[in-house]
PDB file of N, CA and C in Angstrom:
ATOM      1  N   UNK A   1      44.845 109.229 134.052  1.00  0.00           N
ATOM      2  CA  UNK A   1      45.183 108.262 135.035  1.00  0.00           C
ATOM      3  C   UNK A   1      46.692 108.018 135.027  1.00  0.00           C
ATOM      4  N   UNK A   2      47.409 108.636 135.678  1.00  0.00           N
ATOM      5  CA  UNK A   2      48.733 109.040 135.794  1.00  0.00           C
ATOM      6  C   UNK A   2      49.513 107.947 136.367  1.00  0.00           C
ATOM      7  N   UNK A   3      49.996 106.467 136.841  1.00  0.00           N
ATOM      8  CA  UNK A   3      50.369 105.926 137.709  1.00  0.00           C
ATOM      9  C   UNK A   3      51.313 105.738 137.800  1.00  0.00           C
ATOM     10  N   UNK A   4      51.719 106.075 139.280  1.00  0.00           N
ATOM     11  CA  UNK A   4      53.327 106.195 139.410  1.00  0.00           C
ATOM     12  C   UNK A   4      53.984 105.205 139.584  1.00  0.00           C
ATOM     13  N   UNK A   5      55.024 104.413 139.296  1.00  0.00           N
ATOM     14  CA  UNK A   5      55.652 103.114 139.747  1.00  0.00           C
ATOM     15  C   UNK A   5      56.528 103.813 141.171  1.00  0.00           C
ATOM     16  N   UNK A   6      56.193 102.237 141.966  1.00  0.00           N
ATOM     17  CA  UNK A   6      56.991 102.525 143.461  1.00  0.00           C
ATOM     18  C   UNK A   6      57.941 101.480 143.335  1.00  0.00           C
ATOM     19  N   UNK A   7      59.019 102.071 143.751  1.00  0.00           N
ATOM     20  CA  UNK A   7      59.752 100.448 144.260  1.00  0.00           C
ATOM     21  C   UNK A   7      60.070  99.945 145.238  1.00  0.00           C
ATOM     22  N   UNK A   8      59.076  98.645 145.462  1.00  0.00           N
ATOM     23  CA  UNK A   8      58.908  97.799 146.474  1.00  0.00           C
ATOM     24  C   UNK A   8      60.505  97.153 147.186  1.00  0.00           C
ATOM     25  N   UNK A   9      61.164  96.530 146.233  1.00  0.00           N
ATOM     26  CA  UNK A   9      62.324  96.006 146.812  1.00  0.00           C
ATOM     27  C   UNK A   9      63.880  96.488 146.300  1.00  0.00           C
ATOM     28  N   UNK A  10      64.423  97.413 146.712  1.00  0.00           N
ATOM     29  CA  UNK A  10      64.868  97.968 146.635  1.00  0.00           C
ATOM     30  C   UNK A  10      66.375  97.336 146.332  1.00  0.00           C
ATOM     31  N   UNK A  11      66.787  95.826 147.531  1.00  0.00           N
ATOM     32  CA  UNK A  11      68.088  95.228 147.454  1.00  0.00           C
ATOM     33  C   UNK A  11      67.887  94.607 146.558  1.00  0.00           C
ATOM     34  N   UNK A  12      66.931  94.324 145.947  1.00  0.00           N
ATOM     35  CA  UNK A  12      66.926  93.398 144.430  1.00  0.00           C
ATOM     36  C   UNK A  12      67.613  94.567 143.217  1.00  0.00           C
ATOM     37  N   UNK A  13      66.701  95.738 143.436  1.00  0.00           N
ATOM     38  CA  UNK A  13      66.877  96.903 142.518  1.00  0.00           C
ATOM     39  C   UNK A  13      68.807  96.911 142.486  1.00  0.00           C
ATOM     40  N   UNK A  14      69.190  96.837 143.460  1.00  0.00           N
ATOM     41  CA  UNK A  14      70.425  97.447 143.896  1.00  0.00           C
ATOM     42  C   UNK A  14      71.377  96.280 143.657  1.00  0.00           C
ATOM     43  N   UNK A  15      70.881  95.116 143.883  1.00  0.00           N
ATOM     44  CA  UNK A  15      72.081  94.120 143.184  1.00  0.00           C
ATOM     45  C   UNK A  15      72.005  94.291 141.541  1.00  0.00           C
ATOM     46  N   UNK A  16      70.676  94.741 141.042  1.00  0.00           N
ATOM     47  CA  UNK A  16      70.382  93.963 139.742  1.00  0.00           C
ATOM     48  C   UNK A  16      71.768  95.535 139.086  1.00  0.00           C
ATOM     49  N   UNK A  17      72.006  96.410 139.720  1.00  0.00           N
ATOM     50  CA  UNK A  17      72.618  97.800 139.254  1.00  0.00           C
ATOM     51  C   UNK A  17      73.782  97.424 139.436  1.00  0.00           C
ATOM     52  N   UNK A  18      74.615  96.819 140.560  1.00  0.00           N
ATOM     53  CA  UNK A  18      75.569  96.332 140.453  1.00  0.00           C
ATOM     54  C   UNK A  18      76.298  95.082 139.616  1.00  0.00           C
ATOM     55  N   UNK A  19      75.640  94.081 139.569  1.00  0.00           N
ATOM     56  CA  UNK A  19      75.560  93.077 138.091  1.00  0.00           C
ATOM     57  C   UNK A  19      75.932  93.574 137.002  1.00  0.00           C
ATOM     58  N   UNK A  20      74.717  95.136 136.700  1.00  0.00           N
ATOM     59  CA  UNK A  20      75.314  95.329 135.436  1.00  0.00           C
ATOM     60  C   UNK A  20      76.418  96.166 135.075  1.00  0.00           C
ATOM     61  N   UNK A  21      76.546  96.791 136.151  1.00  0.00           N
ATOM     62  CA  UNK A  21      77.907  97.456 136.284  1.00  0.00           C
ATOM     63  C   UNK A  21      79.037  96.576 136.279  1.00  0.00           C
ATOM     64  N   UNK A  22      79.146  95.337 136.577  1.00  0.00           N
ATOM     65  CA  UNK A  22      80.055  94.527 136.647  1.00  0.00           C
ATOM     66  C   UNK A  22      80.129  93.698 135.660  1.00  0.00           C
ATOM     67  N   UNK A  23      79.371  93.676 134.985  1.00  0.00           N
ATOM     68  CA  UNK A  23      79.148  92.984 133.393  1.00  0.00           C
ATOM     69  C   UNK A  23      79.232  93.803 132.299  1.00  0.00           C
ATOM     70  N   UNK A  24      78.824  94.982 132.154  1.00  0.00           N
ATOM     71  CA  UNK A  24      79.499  96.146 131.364  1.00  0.00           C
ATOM     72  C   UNK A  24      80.795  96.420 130.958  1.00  0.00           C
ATOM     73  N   UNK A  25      81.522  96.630 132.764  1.00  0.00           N
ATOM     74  CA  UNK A  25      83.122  96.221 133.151  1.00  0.00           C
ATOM     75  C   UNK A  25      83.779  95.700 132.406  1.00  0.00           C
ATOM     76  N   UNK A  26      83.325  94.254 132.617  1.00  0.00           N
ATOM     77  CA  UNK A  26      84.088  93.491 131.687  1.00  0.00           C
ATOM     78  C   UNK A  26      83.986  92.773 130.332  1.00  0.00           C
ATOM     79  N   UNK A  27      82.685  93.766 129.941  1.00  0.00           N
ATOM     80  CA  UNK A  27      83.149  93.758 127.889  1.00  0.00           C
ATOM     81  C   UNK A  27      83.616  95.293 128.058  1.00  0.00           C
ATOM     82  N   UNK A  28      83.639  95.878 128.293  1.00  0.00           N
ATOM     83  CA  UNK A  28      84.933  97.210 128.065  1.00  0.00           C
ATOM     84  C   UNK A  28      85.758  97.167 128.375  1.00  0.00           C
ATOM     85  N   UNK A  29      86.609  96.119 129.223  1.00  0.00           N
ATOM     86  CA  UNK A  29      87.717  95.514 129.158  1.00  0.00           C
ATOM     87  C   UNK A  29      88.046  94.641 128.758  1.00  0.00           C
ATOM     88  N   UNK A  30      87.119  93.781 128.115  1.00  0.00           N
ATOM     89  CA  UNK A  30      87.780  92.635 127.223  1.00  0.00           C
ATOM     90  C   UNK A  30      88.056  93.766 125.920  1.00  0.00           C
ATOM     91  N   UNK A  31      86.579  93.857 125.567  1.00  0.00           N
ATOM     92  CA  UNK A  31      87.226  94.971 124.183  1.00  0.00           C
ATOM     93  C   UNK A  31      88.695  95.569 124.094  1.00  0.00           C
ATOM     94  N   UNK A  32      88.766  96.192 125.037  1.00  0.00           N
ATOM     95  CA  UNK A  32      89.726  97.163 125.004  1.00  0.00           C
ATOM     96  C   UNK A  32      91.210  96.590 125.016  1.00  0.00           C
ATOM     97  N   UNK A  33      91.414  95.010 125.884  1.00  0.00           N
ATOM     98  CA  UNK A  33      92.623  94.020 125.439  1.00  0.00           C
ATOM     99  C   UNK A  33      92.566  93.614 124.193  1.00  0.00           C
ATOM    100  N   UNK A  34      91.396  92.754 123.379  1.00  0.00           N
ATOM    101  CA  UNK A  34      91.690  92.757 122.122  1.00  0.00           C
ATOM    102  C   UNK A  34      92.063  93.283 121.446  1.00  0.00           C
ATOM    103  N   UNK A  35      91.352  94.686 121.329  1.00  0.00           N
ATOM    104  CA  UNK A  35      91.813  96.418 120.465  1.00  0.00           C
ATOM    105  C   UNK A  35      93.094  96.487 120.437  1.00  0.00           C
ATOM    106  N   UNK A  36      94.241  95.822 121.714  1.00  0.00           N
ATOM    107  CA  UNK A  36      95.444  96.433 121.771  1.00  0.00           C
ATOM    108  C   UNK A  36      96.309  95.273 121.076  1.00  0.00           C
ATOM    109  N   UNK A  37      95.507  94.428 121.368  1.00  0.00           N
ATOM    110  CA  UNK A  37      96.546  93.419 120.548  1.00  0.00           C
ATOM    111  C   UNK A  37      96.505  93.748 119.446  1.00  0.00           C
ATOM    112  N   UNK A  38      95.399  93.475 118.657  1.00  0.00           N
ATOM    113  CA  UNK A  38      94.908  93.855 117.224  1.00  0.00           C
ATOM    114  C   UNK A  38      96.129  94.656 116.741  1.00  0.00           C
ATOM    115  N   UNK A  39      96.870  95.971 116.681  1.00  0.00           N
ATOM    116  CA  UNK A  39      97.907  97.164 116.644  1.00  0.00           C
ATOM    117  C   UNK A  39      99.453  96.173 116.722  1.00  0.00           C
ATOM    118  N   UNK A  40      99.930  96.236 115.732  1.00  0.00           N
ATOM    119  CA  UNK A  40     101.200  95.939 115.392  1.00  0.00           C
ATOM    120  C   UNK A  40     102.544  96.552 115.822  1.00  0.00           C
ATOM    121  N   UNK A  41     103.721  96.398 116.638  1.00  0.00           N
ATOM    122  CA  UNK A  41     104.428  97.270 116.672  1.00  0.00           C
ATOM    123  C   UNK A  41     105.507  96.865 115.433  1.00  0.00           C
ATOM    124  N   UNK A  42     106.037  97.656 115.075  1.00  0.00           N
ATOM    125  CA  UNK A  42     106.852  97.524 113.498  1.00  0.00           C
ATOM    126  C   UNK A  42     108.468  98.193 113.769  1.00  0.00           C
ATOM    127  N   UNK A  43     109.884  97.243 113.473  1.00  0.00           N
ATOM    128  CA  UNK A  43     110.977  97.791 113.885  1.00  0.00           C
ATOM    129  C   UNK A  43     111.656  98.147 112.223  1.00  0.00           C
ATOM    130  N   UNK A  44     112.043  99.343 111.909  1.00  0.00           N
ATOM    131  CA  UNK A  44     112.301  99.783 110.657  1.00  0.00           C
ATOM    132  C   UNK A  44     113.887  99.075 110.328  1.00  0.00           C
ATOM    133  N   UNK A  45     113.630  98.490 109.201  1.00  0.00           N
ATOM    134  CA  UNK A  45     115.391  98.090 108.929  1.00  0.00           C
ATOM    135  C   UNK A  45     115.630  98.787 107.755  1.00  0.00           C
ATOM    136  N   UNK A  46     116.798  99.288 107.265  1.00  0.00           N
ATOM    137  CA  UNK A  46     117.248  98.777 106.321  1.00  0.00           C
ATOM    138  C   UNK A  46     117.953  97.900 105.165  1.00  0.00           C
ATOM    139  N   UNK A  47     117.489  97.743 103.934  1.00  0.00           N
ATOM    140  CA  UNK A  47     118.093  96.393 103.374  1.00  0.00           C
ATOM    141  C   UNK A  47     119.388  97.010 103.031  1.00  0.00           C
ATOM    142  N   UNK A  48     120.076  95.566 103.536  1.00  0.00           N
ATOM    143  CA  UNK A  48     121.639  95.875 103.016  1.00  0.00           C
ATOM    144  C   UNK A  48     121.895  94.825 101.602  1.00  0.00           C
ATOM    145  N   UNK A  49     122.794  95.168 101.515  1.00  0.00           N
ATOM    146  CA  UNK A  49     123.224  94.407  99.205  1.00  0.00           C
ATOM    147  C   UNK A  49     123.415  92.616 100.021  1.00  0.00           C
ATOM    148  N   UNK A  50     122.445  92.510  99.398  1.00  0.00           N
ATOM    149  CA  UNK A  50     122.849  90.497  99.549  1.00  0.00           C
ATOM    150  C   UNK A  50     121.449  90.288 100.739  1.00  0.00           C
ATOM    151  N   UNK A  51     120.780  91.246 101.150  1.00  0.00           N
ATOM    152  CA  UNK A  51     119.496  90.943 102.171  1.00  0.00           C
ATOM    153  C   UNK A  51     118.766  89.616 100.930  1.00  0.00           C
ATOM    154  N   UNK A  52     117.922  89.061 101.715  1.00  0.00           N
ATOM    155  CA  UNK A  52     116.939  88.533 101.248  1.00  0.00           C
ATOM    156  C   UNK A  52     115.648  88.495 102.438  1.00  0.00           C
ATOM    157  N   UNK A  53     114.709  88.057 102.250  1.00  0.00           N
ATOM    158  CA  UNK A  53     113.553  88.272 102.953  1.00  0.00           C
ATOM    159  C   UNK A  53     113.355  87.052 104.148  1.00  0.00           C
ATOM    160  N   UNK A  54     113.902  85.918 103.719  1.00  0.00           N
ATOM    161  CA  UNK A  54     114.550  84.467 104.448  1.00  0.00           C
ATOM    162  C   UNK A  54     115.561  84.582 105.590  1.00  0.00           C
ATOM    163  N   UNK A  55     116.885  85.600 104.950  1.00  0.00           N
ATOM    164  CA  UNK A  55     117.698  86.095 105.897  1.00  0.00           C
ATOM    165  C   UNK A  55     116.994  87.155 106.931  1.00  0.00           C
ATOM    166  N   UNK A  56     116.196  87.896 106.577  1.00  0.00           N
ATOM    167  CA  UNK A  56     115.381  88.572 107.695  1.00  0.00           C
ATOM    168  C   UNK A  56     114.782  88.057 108.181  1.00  0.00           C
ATOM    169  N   UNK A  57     113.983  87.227 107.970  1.00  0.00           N
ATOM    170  CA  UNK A  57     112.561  86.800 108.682  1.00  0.00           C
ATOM    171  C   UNK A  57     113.526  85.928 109.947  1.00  0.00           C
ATOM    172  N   UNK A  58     114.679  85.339 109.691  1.00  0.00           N
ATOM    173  CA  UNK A  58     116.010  84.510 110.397  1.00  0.00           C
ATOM    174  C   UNK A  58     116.075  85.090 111.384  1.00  0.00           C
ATOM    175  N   UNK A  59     116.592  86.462 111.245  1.00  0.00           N
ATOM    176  CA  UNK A  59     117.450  87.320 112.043  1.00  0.00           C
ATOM    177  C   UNK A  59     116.276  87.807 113.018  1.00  0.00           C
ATOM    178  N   UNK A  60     114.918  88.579 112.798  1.00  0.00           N
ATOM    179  CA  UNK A  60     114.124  89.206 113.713  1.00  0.00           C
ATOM    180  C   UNK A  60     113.035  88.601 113.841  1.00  0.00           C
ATOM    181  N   UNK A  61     113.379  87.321 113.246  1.00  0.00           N
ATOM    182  CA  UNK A  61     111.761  86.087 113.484  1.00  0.00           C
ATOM    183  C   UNK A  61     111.830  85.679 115.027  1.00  0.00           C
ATOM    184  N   UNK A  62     110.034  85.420 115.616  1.00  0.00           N
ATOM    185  CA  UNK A  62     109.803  85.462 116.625  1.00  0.00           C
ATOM    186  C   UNK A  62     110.381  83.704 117.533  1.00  0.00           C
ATOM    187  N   UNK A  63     110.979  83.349 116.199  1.00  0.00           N
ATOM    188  CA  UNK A  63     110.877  81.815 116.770  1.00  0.00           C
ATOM    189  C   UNK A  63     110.004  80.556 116.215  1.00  0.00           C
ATOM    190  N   UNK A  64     109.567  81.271 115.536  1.00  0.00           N
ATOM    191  CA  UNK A  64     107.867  80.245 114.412  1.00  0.00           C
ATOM    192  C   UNK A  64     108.259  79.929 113.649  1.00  0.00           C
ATOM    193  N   UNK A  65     107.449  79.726 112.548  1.00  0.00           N
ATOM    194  CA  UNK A  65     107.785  79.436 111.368  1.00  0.00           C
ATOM    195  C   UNK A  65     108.062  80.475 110.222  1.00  0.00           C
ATOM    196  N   UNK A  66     108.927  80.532 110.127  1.00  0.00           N
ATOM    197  CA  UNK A  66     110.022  81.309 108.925  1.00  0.00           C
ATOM    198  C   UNK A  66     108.967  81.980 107.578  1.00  0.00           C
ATOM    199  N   UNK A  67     108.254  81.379 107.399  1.00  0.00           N
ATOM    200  CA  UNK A  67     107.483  81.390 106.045  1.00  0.00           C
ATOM    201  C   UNK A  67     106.461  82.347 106.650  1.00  0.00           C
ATOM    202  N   UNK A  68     105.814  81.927 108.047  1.00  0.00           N
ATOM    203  CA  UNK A  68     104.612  82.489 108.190  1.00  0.00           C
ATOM    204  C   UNK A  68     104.923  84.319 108.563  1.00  0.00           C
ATOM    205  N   UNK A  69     105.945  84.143 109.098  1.00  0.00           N
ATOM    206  CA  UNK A  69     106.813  85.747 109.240  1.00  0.00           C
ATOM    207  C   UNK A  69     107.431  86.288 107.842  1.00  0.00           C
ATOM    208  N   UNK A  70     107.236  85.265 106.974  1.00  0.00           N
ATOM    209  CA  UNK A  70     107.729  86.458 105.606  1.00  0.00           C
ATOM    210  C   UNK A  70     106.482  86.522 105.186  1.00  0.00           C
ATOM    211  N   UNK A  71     105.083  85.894 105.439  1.00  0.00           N
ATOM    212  CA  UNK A  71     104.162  86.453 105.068  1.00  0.00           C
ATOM    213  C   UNK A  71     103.585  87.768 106.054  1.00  0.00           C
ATOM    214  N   UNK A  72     104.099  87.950 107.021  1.00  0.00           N
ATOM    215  CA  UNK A  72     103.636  89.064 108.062  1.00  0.00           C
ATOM    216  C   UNK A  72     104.417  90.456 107.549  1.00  0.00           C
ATOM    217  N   UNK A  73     105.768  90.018 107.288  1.00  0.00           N
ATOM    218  CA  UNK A  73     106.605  91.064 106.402  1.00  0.00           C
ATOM    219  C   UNK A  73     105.849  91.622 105.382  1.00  0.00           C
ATOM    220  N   UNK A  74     105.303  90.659 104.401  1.00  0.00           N
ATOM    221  CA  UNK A  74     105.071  90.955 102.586  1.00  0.00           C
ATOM    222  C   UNK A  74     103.737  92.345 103.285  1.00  0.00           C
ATOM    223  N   UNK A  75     103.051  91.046 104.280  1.00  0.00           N
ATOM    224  CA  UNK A  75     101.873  92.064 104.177  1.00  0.00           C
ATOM    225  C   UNK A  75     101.874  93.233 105.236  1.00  0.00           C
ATOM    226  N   UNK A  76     102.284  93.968 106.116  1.00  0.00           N
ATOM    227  CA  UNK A  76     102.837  94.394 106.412  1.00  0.00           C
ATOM    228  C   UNK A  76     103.651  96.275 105.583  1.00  0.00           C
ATOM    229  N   UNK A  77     104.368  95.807 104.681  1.00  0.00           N
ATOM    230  CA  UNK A  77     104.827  96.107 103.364  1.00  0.00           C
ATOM    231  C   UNK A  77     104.238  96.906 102.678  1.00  0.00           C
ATOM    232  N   UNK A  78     102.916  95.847 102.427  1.00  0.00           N
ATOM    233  CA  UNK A  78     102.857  95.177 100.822  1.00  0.00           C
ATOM    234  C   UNK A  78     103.238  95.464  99.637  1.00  0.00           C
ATOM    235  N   UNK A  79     104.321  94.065  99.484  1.00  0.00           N
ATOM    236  CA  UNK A  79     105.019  93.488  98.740  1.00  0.00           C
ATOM    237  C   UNK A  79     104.122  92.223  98.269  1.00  0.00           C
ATOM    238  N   UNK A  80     104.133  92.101  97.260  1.00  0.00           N
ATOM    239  CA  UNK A  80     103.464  90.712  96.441  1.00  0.00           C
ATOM    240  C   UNK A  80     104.378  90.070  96.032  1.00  0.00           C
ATOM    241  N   UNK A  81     105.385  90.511  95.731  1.00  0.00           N
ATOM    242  CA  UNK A  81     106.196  89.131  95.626  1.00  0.00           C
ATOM    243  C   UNK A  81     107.817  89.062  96.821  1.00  0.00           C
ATOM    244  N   UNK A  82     108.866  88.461  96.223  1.00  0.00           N
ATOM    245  CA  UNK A  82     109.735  88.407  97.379  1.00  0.00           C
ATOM    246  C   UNK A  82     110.873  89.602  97.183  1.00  0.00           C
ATOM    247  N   UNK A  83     110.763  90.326  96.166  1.00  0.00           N
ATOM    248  CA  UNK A  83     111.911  91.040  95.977  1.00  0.00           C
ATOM    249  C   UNK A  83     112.138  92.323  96.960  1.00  0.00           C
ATOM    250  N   UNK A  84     113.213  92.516  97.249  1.00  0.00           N
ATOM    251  CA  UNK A  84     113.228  93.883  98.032  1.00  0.00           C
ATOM    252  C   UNK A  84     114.835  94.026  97.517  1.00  0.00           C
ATOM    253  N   UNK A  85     115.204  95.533  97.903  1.00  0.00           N
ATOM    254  CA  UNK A  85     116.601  96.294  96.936  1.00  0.00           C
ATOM    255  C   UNK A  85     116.783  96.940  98.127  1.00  0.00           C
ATOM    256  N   UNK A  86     118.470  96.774  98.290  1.00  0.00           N
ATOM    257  CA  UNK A  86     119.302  97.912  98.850  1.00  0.00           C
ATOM    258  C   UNK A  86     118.564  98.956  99.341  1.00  0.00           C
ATOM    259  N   UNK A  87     118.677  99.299 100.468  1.00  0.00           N
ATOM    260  CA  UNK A  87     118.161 100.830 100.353  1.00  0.00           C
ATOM    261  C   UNK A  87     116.433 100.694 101.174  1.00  0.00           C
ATOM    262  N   UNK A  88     116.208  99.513 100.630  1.00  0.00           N
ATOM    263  CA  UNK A  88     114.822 100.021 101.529  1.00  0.00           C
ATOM    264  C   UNK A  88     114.845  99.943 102.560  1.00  0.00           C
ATOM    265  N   UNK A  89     113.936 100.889 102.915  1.00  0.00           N
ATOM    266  CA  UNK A  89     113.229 100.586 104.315  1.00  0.00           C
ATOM    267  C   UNK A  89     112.118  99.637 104.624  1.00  0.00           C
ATOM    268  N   UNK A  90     112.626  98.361 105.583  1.00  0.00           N
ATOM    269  CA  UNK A  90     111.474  97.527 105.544  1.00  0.00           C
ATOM    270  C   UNK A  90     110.556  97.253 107.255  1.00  0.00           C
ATOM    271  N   UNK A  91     109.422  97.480 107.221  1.00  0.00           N
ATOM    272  CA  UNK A  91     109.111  97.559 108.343  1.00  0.00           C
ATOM    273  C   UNK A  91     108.891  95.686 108.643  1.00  0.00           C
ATOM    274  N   UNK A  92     109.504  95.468 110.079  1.00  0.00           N
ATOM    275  CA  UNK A  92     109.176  94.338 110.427  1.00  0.00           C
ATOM    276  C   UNK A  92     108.644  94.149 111.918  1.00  0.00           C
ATOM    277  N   UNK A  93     107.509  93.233 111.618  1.00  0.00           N
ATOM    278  CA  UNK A  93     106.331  92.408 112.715  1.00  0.00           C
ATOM    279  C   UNK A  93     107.346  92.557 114.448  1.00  0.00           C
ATOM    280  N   UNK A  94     107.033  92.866 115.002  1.00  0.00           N
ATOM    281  CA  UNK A  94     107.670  92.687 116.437  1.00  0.00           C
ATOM    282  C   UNK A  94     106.589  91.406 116.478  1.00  0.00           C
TER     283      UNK A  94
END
């Protein structure tokens, strides 16, 4: 007993396809804005003799708070504590 399904209403069928096409849409585009934020861009410095991590966070900080950008630095880095030497290369938070 084989029974075939018919479909009776067809503009119901046909909104309910468009809905989900349009709701799909937009969690694969929300996803896909979060995803991009999520990704760090990073500007390479080097430390010069007398740097400290205070004087950087100064110079290429976004405007916030000072502390919370030398913690974006450390980790970033990672560095566990505050020291950094001549010579490095330190990547910093855009």
């Amino acid at each position: 007993m084989n029974k075939r399904y018919v479909l009776k209403n067809r503009s119901r069928f046909y909104a309910f396809i468009i809905i989900m096409t349009i709701l799909l849409s937009c969690i694969f585009f929300a996803v896909t804005v979060n995803g991009a934020e999520t990704k760090s861009a990073f500007t390479a410095v080097t430390v010069q003799s007398g740097d400290t991590l205070w004087d950087l966070a100064k110079e290429y900080g976004k405007g916030g708070d000072i502390r919370n950008y030398i913690h974006e630095i450390q980790k970033a880095n990672n560095l566990t504590g505050e020291e950094i030497f001549a010579g490095d290369v330190i990547k910093m938070p855009v």
